[in-house]
C-alpha atoms as a PDB file:
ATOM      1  CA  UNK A   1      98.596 126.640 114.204  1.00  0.00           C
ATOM      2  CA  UNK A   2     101.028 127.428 111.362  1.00  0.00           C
ATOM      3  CA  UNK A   3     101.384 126.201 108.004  1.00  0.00           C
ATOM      4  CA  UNK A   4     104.747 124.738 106.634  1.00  0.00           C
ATOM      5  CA  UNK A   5     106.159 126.245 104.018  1.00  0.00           C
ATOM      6  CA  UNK A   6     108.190 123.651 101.562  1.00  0.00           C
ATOM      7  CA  UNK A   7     110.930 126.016 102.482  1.00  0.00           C
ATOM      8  CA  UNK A   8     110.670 125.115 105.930  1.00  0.00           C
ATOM      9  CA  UNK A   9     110.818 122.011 104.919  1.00  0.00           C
ATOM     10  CA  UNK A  10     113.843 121.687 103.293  1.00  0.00           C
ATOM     11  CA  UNK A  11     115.205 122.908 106.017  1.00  0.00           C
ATOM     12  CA  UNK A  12     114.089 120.461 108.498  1.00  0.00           C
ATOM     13  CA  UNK A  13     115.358 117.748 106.403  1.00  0.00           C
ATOM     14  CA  UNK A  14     118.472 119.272 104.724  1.00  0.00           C
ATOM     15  CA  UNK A  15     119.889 116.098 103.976  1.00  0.00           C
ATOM     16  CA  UNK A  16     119.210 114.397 100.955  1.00  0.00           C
ATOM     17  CA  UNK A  17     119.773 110.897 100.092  1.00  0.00           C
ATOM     18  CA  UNK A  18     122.473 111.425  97.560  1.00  0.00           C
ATOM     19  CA  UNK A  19     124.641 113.455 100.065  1.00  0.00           C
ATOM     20  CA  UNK A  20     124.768 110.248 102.627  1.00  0.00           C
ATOM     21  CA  UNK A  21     127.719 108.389 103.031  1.00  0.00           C
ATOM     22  CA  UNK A  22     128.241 104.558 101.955  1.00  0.00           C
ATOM     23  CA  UNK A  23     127.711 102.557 105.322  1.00  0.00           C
ATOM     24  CA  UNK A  24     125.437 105.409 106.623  1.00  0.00           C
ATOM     25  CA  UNK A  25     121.907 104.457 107.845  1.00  0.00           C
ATOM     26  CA  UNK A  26     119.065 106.870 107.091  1.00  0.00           C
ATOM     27  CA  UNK A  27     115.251 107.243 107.686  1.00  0.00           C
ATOM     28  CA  UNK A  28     113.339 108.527 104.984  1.00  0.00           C
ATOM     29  CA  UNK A  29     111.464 111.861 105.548  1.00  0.00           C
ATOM     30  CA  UNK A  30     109.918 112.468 102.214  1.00  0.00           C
ATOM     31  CA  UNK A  31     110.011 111.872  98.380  1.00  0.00           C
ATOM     32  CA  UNK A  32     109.998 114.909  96.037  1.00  0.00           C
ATOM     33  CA  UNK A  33     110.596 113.004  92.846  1.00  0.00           C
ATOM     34  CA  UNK A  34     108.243 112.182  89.644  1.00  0.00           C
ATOM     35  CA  UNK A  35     108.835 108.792  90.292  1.00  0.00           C
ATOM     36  CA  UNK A  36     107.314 108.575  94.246  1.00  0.00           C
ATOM     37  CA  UNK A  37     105.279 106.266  92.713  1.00  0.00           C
ATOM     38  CA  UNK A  38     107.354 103.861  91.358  1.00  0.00           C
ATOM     39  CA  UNK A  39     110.096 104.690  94.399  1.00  0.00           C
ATOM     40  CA  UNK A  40     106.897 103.396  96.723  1.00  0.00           C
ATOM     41  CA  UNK A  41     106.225 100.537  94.979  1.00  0.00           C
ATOM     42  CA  UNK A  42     109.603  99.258  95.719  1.00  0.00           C
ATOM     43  CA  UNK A  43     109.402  99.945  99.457  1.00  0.00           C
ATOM     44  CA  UNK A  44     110.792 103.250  99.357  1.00  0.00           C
ATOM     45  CA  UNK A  45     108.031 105.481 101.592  1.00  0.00           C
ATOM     46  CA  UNK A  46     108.456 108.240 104.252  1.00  0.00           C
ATOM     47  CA  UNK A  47     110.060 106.435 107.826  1.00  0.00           C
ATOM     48  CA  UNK A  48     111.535 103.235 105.890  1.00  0.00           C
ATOM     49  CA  UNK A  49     115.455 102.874 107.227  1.00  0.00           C
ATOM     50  CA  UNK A  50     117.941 103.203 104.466  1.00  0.00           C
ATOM     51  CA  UNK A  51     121.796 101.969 104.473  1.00  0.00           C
ATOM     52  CA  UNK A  52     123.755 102.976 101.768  1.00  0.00           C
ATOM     53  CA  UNK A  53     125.719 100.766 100.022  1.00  0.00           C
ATOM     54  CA  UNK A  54     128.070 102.283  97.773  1.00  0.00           C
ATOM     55  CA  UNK A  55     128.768 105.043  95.237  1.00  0.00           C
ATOM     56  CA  UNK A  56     129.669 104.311  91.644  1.00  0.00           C
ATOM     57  CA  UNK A  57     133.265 105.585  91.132  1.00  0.00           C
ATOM     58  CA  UNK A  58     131.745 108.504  89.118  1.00  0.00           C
ATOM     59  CA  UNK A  59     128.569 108.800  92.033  1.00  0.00           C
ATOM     60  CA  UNK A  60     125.986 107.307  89.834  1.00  0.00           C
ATOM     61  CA  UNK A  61     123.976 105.198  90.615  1.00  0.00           C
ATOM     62  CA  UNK A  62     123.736 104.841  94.860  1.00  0.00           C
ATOM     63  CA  UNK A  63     123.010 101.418  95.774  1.00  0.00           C
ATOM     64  CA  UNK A  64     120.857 101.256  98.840  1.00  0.00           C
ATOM     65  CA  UNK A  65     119.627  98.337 100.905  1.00  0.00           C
ATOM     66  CA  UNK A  66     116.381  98.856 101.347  1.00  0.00           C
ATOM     67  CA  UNK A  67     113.462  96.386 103.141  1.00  0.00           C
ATOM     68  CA  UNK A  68     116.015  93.571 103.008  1.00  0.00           C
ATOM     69  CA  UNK A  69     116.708  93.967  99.520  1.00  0.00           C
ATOM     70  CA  UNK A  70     118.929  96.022  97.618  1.00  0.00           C
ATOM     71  CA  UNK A  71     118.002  98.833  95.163  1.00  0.00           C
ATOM     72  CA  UNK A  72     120.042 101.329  92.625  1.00  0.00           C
ATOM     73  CA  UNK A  73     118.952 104.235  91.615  1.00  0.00           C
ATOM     74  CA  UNK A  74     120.189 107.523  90.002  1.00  0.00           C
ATOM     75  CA  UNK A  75     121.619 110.312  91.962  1.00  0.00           C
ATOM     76  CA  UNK A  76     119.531 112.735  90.351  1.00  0.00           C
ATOM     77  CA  UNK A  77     116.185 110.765  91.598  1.00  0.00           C
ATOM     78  CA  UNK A  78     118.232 110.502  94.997  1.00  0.00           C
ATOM     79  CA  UNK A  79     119.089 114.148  94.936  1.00  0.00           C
ATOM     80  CA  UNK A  80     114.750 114.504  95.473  1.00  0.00           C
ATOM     81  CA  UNK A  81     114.824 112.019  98.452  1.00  0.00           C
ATOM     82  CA  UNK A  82     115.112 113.583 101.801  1.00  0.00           C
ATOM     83  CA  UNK A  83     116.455 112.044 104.601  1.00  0.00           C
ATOM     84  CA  UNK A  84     116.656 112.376 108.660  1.00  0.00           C
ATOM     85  CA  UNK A  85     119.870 110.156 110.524  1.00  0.00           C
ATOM     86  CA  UNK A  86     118.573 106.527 111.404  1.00  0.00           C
ATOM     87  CA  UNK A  87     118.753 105.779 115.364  1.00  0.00           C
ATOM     88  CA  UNK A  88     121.635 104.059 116.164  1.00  0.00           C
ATOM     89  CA  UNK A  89     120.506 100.306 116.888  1.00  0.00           C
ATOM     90  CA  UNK A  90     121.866  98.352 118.891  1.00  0.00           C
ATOM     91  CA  UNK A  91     123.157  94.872 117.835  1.00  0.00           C
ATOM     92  CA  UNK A  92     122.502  91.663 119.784  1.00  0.00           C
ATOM     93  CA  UNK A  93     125.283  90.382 121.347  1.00  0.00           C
ATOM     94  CA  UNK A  94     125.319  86.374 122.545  1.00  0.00           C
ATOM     95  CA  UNK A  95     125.967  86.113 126.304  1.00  0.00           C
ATOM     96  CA  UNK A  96     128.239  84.308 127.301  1.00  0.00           C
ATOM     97  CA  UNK A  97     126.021  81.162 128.036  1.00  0.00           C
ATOM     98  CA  UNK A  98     125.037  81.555 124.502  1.00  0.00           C
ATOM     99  CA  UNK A  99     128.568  81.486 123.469  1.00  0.00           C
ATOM    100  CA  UNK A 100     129.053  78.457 124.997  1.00  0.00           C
ATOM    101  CA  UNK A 101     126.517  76.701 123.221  1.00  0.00           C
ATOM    102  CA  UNK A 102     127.879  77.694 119.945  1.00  0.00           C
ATOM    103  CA  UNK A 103     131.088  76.183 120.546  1.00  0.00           C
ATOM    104  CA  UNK A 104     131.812  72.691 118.647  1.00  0.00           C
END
């Protein structure tokens, strides 16, 4: 059995929150900032999906939809958030009987 170094673990999740993309879903992995507390209060924990929003023109703050709300924060506490890609989910699609229904 071997122990994890926090190297290690950086480079499992090399990706950190601040580096994702607006429109790009992400799973958090962990939170390496002095406010995990607060960040966990407002839903943020380890394997909650992330989208992000958008970037302020000058890249702070990220707005994130998070838990069906949405949340901004600064890039430098985002910079502390690592982050895994989300699965890919696949959106229900009416069939066609459905469709039919809808129709007025």
């Amino acid at each position: 059995m071997s122990i994890e170094t926090s190297e290690q673990r950086q480079n499992i999740f090399s990706l950190r929150l601040s580096d994702a993309l607006p429109g790009q879903a992400v799973r958090v992995a962990e939170v390496c900032s002095e406010a995990a507390q607060r960040l966990a209060e407002l839903g943020l924990t380890a394997g909650v999906t992330v989208t992000v929003i958008r970037k302020a023109p000058l890249g702070d703050p990220l707005e994130i939809a998070v838990r069906g709300y949405r949340l901004c924060i600064r890039t430098k506490t985002a910079k502390n958030i690592r982050v895994t890609e989300a699965p890919i989910t696949r959106i229900p699609t009416l069939s066609r009987k459905q469709q039919n229904k809808t129709d007025i």
